[in-house]
C-alpha atoms as a PDB file:
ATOM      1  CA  UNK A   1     101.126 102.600  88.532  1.00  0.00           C
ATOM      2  CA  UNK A   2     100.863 101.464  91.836  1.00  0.00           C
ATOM      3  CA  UNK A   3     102.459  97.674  92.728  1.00  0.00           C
ATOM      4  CA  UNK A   4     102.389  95.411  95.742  1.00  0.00           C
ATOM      5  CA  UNK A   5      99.000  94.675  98.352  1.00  0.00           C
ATOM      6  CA  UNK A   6      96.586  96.345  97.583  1.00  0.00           C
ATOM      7  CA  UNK A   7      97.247  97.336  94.093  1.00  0.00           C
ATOM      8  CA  UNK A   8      94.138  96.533  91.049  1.00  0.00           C
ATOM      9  CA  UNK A   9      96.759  93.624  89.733  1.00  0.00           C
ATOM     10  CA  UNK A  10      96.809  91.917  93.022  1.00  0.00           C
ATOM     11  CA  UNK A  11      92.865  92.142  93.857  1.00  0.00           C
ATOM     12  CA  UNK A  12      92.593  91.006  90.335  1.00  0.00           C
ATOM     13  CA  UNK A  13      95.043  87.978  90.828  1.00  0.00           C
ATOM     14  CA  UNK A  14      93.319  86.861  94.451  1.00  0.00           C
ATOM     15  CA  UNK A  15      90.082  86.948  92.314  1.00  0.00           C
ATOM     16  CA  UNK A  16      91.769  84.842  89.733  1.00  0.00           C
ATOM     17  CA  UNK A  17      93.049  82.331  93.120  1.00  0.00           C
ATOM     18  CA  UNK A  18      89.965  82.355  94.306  1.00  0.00           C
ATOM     19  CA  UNK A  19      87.605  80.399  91.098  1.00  0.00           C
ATOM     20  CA  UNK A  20      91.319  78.057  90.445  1.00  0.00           C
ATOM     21  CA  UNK A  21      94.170  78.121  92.628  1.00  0.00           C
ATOM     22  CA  UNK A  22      97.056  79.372  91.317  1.00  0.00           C
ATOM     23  CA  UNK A  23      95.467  81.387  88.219  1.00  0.00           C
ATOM     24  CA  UNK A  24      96.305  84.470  90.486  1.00  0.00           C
ATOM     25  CA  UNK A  25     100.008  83.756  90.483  1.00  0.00           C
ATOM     26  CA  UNK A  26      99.927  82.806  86.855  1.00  0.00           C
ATOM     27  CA  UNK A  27      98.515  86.588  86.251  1.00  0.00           C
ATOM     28  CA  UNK A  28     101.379  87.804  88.159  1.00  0.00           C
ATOM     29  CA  UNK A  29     103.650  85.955  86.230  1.00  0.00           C
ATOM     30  CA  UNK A  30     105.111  83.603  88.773  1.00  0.00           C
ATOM     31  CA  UNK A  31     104.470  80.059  86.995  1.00  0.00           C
ATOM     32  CA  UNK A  32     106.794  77.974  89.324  1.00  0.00           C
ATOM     33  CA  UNK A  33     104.218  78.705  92.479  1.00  0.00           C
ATOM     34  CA  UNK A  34     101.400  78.860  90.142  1.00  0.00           C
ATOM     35  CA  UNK A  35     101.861  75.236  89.361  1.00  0.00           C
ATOM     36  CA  UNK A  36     102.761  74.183  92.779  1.00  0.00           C
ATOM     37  CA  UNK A  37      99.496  75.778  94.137  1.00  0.00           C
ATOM     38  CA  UNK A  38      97.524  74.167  92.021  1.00  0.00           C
ATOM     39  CA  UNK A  39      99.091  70.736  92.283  1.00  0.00           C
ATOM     40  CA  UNK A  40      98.958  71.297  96.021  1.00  0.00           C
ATOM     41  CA  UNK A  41      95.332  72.025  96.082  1.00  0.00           C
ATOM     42  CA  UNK A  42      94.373  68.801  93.780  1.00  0.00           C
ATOM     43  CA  UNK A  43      96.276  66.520  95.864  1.00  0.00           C
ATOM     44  CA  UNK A  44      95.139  68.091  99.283  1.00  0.00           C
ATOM     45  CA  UNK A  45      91.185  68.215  97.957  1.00  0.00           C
ATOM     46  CA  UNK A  46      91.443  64.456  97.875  1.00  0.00           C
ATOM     47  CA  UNK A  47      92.155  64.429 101.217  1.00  0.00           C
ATOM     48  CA  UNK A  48      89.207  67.530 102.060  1.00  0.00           C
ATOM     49  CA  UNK A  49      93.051  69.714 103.243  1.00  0.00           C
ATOM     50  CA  UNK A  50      92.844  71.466  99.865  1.00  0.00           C
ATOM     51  CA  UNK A  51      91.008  74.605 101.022  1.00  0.00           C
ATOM     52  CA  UNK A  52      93.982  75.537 103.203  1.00  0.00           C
ATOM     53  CA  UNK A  53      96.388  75.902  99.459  1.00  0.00           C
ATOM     54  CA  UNK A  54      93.096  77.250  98.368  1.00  0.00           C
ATOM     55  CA  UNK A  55      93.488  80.464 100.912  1.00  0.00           C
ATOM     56  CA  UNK A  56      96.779  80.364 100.643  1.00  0.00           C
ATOM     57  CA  UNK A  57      96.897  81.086  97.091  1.00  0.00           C
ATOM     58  CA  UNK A  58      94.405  83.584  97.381  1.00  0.00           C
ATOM     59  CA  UNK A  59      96.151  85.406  99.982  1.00  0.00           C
ATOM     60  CA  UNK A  60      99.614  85.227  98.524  1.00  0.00           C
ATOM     61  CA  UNK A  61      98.276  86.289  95.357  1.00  0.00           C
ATOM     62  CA  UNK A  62      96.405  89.366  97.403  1.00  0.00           C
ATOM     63  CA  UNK A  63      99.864  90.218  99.280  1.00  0.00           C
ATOM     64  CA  UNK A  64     102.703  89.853  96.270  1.00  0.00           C
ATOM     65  CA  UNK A  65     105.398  92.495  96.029  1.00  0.00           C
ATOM     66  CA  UNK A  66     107.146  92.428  93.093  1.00  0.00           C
ATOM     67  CA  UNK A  67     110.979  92.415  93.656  1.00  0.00           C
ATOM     68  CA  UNK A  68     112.875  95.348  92.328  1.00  0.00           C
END
């Protein structure tokens, strides 16, 4: 099964990042940034900065490598 960019789990998880920030990272598995990219993204959309953690948590969710 193939891992990393590019891989269905990924496009799947930058879909999930996309409709909540930090679902994508939650599908992956990875709770502690999941939770900090969503917090981020609250906080920031008070101020209108939010869709900048909003990309990045698609992106990083789009680009993950899983460590071996």
């Amino acid at each position: 099964m193939s891992e990393g960019q590019g891989s269905t789990g990924n496009v799947l998880a930058a879909i999930c990042s996309f409709f909540i920030p930090g679902l994508g990272q939650l599908v992956q598995g990875r709770l502690l940034i999941a939770i900090v990219m969503f917090v981020l993204a609250a906080v920031l959309w008070i101020v209108l900065l939010g869709w900048l953690i909003h990309l990045w948590s698609i992106l990083d969710a789009a680009l993950y490598k899983p460590g071996r």
